[in-house]
PDB file of N, CA and C in Angstrom:
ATOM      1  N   UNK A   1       0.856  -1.178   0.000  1.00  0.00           N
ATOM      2  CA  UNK A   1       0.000   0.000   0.000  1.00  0.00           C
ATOM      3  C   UNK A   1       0.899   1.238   0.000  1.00  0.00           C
ATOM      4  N   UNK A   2       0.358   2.013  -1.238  1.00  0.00           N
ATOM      5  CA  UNK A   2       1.456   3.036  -0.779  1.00  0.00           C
ATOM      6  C   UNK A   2       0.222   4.701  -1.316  1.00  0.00           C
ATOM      7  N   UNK A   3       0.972   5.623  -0.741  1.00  0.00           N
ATOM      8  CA  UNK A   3       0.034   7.085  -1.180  1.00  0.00           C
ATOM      9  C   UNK A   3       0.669   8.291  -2.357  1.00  0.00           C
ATOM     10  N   UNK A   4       0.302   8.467  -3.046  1.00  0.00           N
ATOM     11  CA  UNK A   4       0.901   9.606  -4.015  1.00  0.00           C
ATOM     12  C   UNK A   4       0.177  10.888  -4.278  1.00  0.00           C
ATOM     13  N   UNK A   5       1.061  11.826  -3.896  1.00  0.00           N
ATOM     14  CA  UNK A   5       0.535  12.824  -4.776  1.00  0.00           C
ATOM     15  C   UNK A   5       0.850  13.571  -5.579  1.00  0.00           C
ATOM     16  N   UNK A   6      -0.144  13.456  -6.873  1.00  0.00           N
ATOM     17  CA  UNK A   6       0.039  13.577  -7.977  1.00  0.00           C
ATOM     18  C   UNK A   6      -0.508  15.228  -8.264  1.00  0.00           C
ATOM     19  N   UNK A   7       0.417  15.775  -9.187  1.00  0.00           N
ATOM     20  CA  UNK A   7      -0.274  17.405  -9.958  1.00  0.00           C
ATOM     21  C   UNK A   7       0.330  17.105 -11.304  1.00  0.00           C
ATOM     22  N   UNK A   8      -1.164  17.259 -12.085  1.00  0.00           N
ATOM     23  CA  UNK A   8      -2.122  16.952 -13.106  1.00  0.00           C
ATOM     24  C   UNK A   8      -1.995  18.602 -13.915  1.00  0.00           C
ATOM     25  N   UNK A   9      -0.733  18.790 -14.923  1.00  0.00           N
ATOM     26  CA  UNK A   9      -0.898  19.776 -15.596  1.00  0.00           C
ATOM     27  C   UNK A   9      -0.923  20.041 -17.198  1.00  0.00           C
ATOM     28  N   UNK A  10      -1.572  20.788 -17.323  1.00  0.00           N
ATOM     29  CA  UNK A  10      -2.366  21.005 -19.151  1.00  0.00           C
ATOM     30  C   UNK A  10      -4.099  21.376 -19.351  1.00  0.00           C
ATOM     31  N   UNK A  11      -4.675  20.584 -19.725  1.00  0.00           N
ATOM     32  CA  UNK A  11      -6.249  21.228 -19.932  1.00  0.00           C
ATOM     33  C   UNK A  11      -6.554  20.191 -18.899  1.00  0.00           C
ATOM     34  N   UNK A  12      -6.929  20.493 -17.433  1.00  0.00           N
ATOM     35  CA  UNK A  12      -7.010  19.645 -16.951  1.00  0.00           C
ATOM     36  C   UNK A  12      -8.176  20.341 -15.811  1.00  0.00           C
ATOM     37  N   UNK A  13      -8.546  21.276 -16.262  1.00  0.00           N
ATOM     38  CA  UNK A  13      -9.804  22.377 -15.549  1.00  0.00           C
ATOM     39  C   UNK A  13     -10.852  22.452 -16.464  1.00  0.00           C
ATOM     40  N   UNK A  14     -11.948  22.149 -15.533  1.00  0.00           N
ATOM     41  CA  UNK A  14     -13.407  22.353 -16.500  1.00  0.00           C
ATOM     42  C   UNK A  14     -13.404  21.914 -17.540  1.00  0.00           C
ATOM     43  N   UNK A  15     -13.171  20.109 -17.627  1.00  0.00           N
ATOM     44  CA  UNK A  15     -13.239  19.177 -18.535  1.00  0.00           C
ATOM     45  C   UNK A  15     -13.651  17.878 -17.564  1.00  0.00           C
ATOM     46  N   UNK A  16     -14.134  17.895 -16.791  1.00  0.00           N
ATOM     47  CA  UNK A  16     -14.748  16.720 -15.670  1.00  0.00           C
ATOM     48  C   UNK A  16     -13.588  15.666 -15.660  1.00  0.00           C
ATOM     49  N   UNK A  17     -12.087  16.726 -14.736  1.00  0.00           N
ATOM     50  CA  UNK A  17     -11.354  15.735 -14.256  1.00  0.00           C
ATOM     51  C   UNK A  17     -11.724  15.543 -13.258  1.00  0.00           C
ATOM     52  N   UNK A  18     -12.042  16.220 -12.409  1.00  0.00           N
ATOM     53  CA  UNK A  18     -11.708  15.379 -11.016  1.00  0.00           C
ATOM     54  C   UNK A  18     -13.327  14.747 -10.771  1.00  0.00           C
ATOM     55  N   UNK A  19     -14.011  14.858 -11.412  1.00  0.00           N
ATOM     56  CA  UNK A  19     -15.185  13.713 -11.454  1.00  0.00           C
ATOM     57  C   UNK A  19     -14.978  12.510 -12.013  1.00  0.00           C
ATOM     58  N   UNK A  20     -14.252  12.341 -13.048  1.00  0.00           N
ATOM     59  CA  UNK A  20     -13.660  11.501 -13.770  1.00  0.00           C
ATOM     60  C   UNK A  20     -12.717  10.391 -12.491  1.00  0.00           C
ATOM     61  N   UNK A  21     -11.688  11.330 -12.046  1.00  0.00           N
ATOM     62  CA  UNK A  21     -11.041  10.640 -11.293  1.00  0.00           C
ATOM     63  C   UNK A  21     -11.758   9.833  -9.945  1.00  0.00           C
ATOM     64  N   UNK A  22     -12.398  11.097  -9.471  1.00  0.00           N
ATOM     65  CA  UNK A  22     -13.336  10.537  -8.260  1.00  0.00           C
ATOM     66  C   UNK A  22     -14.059   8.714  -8.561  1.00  0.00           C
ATOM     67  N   UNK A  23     -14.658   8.594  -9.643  1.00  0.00           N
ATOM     68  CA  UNK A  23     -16.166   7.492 -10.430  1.00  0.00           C
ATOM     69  C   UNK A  23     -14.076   6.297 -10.344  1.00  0.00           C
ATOM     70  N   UNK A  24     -13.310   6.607 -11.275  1.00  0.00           N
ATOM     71  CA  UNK A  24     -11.908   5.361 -11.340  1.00  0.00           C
ATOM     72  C   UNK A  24     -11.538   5.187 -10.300  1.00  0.00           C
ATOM     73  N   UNK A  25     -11.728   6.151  -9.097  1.00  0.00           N
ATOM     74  CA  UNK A  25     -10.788   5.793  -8.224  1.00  0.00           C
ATOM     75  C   UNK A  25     -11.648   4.823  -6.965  1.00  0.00           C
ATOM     76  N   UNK A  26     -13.211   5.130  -6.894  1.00  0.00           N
ATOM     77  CA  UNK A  26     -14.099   4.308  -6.228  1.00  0.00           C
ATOM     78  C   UNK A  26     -14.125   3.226  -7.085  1.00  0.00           C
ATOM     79  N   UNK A  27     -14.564   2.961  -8.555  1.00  0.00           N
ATOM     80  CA  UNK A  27     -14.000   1.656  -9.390  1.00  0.00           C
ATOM     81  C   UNK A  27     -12.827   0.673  -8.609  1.00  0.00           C
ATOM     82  N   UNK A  28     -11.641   1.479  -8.228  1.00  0.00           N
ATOM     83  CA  UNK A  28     -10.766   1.168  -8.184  1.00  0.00           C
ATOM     84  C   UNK A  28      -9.619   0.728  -6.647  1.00  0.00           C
ATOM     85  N   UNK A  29     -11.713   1.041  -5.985  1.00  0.00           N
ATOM     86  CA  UNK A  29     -11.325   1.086  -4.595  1.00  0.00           C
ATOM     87  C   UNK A  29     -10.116   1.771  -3.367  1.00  0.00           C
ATOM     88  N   UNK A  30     -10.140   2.785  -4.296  1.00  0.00           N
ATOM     89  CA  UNK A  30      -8.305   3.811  -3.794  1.00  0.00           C
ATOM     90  C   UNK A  30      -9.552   4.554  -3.012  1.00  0.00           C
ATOM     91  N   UNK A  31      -8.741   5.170  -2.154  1.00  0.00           N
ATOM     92  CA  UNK A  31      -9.078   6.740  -0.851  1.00  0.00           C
ATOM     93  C   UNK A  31      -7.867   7.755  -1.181  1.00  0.00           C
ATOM     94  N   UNK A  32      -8.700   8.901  -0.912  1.00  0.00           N
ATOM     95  CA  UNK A  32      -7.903   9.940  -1.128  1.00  0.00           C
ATOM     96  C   UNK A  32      -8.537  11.270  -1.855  1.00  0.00           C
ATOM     97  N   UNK A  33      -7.963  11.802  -2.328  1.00  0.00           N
ATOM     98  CA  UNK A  33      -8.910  13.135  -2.854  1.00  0.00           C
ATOM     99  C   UNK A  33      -8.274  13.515  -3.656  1.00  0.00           C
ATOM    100  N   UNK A  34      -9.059  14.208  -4.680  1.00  0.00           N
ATOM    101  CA  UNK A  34      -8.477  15.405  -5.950  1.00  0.00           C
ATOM    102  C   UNK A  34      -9.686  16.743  -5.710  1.00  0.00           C
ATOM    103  N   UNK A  35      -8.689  17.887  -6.215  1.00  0.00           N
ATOM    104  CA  UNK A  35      -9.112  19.029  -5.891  1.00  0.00           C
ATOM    105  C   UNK A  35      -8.091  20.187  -7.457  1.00  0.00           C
ATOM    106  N   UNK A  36      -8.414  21.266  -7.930  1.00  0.00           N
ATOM    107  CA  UNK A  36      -8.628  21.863  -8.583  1.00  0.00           C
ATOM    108  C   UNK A  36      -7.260  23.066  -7.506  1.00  0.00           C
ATOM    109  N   UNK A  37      -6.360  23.483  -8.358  1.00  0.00           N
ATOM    110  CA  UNK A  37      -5.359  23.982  -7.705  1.00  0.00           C
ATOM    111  C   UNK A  37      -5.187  25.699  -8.551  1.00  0.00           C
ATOM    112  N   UNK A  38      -4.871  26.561  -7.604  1.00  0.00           N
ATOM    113  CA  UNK A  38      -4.856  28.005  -8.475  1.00  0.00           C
ATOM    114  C   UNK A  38      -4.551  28.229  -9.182  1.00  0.00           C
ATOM    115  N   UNK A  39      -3.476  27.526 -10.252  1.00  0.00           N
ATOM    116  CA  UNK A  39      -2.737  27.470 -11.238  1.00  0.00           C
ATOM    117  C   UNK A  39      -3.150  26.447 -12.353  1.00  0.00           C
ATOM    118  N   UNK A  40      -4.572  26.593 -12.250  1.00  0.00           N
ATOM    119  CA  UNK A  40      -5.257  25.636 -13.516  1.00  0.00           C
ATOM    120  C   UNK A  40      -4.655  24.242 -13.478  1.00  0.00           C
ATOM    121  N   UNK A  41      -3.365  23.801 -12.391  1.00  0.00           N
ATOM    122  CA  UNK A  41      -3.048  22.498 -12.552  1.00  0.00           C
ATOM    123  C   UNK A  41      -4.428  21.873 -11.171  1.00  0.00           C
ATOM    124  N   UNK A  42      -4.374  20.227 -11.726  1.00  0.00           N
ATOM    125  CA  UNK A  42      -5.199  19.275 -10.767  1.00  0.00           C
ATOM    126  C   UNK A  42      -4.158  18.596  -9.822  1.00  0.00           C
ATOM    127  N   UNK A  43      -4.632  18.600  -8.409  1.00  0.00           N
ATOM    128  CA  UNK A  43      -3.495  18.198  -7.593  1.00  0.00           C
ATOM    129  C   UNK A  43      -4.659  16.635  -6.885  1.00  0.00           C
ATOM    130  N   UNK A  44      -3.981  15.356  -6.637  1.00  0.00           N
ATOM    131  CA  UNK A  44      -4.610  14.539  -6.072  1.00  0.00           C
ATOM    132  C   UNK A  44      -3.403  13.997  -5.416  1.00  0.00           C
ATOM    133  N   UNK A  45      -4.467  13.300  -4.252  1.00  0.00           N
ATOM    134  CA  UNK A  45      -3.678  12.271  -3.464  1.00  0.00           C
ATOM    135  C   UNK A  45      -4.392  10.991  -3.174  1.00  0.00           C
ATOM    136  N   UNK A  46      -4.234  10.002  -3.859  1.00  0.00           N
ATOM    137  CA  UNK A  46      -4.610   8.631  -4.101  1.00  0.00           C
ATOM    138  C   UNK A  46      -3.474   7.477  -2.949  1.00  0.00           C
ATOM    139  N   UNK A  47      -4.691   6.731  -2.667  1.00  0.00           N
ATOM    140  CA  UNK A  47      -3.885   6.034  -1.689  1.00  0.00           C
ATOM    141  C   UNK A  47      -4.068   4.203  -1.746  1.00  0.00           C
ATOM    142  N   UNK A  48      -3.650   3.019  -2.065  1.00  0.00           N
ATOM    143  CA  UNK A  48      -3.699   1.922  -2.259  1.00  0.00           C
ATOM    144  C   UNK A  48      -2.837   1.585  -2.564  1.00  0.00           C
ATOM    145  N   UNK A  49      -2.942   0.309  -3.443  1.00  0.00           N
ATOM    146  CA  UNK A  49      -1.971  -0.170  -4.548  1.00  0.00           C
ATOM    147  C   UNK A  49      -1.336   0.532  -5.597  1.00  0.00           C
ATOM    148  N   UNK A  50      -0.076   0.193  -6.126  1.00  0.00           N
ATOM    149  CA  UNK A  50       0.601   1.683  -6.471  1.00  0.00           C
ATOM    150  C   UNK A  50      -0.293   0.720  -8.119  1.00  0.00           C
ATOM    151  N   UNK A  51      -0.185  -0.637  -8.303  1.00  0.00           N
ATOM    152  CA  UNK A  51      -0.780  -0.905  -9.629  1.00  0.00           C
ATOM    153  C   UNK A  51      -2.118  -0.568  -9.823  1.00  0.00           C
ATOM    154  N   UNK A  52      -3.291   0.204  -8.872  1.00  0.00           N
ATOM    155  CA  UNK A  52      -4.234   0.554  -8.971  1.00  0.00           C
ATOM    156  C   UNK A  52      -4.435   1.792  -9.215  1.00  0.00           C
ATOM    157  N   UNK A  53      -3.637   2.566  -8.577  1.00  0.00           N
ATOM    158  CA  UNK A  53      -3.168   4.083  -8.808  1.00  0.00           C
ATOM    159  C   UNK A  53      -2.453   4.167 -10.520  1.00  0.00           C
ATOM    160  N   UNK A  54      -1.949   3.414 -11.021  1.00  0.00           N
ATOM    161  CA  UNK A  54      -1.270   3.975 -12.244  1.00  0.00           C
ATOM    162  C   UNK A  54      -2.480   3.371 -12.950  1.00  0.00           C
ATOM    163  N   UNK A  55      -3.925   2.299 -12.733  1.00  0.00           N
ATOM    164  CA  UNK A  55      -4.384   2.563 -13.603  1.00  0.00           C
ATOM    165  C   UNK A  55      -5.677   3.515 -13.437  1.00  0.00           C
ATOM    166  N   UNK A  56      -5.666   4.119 -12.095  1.00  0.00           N
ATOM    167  CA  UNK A  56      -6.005   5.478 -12.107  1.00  0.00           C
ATOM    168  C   UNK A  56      -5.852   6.375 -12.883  1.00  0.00           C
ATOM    169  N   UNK A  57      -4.523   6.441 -13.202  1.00  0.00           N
ATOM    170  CA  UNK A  57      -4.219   7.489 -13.940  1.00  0.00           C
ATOM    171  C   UNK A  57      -4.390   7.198 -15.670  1.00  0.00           C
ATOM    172  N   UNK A  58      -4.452   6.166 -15.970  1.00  0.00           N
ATOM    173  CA  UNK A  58      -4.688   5.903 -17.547  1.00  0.00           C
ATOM    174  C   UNK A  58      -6.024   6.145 -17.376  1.00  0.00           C
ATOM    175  N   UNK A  59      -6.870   5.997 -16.271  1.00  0.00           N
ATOM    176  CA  UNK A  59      -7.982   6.061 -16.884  1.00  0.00           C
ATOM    177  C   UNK A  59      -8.689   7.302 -16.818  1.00  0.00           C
ATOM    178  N   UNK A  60      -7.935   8.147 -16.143  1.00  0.00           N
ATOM    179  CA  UNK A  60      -8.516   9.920 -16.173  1.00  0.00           C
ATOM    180  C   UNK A  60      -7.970  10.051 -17.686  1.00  0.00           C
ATOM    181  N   UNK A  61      -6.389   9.876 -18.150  1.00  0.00           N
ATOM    182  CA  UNK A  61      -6.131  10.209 -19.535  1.00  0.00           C
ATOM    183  C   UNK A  61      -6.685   9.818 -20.730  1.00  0.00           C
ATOM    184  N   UNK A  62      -7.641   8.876 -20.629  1.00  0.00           N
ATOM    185  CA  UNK A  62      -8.209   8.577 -21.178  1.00  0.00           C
ATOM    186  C   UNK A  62      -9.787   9.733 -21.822  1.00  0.00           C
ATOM    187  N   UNK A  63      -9.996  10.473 -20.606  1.00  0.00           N
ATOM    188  CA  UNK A  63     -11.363  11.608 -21.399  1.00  0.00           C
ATOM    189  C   UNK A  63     -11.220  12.435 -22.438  1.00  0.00           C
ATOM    190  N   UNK A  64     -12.330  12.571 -22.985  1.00  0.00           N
ATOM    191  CA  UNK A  64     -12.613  13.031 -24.540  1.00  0.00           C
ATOM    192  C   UNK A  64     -11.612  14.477 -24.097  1.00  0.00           C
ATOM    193  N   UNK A  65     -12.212  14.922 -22.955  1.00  0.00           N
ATOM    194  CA  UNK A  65     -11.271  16.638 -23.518  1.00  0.00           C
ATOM    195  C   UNK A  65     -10.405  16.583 -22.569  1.00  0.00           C
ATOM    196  N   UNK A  66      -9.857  15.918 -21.705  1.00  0.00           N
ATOM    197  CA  UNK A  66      -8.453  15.808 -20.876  1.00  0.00           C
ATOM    198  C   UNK A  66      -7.867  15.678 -22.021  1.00  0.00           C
ATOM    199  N   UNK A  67      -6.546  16.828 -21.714  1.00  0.00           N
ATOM    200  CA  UNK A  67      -4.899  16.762 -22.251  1.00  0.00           C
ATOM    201  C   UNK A  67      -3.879  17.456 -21.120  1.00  0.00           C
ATOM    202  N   UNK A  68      -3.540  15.741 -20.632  1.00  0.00           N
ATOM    203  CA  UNK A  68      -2.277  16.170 -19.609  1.00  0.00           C
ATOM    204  C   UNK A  68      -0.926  16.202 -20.333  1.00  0.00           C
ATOM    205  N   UNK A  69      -0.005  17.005 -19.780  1.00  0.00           N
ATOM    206  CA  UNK A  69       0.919  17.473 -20.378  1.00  0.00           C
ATOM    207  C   UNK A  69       2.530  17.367 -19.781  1.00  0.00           C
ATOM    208  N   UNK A  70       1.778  17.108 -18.891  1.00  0.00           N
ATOM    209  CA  UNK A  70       2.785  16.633 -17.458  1.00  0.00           C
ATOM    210  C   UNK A  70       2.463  15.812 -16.289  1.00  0.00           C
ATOM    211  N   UNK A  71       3.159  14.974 -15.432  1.00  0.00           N
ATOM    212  CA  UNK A  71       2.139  14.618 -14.099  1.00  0.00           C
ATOM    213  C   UNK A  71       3.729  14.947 -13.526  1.00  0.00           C
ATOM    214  N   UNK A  72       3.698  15.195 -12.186  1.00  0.00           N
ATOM    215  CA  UNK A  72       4.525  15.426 -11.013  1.00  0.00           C
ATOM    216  C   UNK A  72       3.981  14.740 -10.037  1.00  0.00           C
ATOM    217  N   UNK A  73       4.859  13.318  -9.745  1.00  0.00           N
ATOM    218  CA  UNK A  73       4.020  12.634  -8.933  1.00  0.00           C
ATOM    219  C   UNK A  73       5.360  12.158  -7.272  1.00  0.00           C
ATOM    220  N   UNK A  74       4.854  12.141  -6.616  1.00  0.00           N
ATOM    221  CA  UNK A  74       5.734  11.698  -5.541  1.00  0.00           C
ATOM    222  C   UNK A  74       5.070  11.145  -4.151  1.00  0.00           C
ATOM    223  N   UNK A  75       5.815  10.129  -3.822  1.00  0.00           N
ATOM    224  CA  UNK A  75       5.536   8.881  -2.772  1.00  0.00           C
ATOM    225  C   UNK A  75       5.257   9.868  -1.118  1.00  0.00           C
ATOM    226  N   UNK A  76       4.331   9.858  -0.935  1.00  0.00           N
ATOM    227  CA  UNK A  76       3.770  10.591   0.422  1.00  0.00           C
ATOM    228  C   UNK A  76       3.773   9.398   1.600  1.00  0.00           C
ATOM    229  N   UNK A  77       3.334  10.044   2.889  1.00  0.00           N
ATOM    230  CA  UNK A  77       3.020   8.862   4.160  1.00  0.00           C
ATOM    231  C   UNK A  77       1.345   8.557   3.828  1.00  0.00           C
ATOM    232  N   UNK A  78       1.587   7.246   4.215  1.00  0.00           N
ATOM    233  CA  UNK A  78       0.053   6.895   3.869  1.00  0.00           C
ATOM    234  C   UNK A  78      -0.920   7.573   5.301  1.00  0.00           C
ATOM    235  N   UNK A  79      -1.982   7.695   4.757  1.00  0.00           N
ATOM    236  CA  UNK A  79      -3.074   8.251   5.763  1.00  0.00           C
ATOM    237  C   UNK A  79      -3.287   7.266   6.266  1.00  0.00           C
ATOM    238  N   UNK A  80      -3.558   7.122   7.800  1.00  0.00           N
ATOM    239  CA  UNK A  80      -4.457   6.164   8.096  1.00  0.00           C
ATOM    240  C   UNK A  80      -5.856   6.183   8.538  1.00  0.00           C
ATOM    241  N   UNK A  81      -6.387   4.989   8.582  1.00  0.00           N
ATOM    242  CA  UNK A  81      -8.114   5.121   8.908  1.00  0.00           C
ATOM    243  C   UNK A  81      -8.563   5.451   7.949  1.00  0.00           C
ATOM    244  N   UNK A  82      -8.013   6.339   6.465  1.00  0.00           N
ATOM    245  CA  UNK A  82      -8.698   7.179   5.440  1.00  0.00           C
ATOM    246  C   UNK A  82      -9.803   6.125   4.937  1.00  0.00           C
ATOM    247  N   UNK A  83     -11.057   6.017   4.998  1.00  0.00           N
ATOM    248  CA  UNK A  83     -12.112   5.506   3.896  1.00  0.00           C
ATOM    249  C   UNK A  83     -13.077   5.683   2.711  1.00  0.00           C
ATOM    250  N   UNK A  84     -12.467   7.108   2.159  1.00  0.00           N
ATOM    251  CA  UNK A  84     -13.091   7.281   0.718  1.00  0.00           C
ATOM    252  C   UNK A  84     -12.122   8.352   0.181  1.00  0.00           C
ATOM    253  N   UNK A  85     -12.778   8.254  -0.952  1.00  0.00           N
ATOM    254  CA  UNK A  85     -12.109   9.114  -2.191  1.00  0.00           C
ATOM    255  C   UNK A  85     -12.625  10.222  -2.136  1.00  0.00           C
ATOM    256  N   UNK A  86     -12.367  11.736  -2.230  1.00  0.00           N
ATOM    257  CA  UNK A  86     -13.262  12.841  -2.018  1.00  0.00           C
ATOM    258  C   UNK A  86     -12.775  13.745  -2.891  1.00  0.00           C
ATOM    259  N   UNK A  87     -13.899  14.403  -3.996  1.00  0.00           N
ATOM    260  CA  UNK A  87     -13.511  15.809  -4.664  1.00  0.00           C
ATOM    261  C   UNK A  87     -13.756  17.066  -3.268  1.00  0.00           C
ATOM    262  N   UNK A  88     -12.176  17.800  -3.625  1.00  0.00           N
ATOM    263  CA  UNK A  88     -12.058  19.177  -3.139  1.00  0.00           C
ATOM    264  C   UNK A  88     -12.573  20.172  -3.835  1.00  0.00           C
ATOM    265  N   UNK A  89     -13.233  21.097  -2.993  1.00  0.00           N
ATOM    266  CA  UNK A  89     -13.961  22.424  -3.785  1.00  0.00           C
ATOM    267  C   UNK A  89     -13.236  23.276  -3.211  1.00  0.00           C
ATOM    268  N   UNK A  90     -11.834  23.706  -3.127  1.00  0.00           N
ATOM    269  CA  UNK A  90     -10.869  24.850  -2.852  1.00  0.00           C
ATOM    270  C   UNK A  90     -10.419  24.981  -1.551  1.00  0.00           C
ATOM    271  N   UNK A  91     -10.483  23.753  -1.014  1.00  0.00           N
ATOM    272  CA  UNK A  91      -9.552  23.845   0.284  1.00  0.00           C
ATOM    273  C   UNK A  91      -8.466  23.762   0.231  1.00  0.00           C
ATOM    274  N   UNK A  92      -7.438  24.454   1.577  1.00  0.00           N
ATOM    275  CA  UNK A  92      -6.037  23.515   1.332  1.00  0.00           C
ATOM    276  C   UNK A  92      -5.842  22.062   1.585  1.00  0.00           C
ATOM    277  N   UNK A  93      -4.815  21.620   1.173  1.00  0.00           N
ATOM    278  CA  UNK A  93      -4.355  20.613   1.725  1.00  0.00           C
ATOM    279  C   UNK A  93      -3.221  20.762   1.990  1.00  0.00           C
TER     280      UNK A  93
END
């Protein structure tokens, strides 16, 4: 089990990423959250299997109008107790 967080940069605002991600990542049984960052990049932190998490991520790249352009991803401490996946509406983290 491991946790990442990932920032999601290119057209990656107001193209239903982080709904997208939210629907793969309950698919995919991961916890953790994505949220919408000031700089038009998407920042998430996904937490499970790291082979469930990368196909997390094929499967956000996969939407009709997602174009990522970059990911910046790095190995965090896992949360504990965490039990769901949650879209952020402009909090910090």
């Amino acid at each position: 089990m491991i946790r990442k967080r990932l920032t999601f940069i290119g057209r990656v605002q107001g193209v239903g990423f982080r709904y997208r991600a939210f629907y793969a990542a309950l698919d995919l049984n991961l916890t953790g959250w994505v949220m919408n960052n000031w700089d038009g990049s998407v920042i998430m932190e996904a937490q499970g299997q790291e082979e469930e998490i990368d196909k997390l991520v094929a499967m956000i790249g996969k939407g009709t109008f997602v174009m990522i352009d970059r990911i910046d991803s790095k190995t965090i401490p896992l949360v504990e107790d965490e039990r769901s996946f949650k879209v952020r509406h402009g909090e910090e983290y």
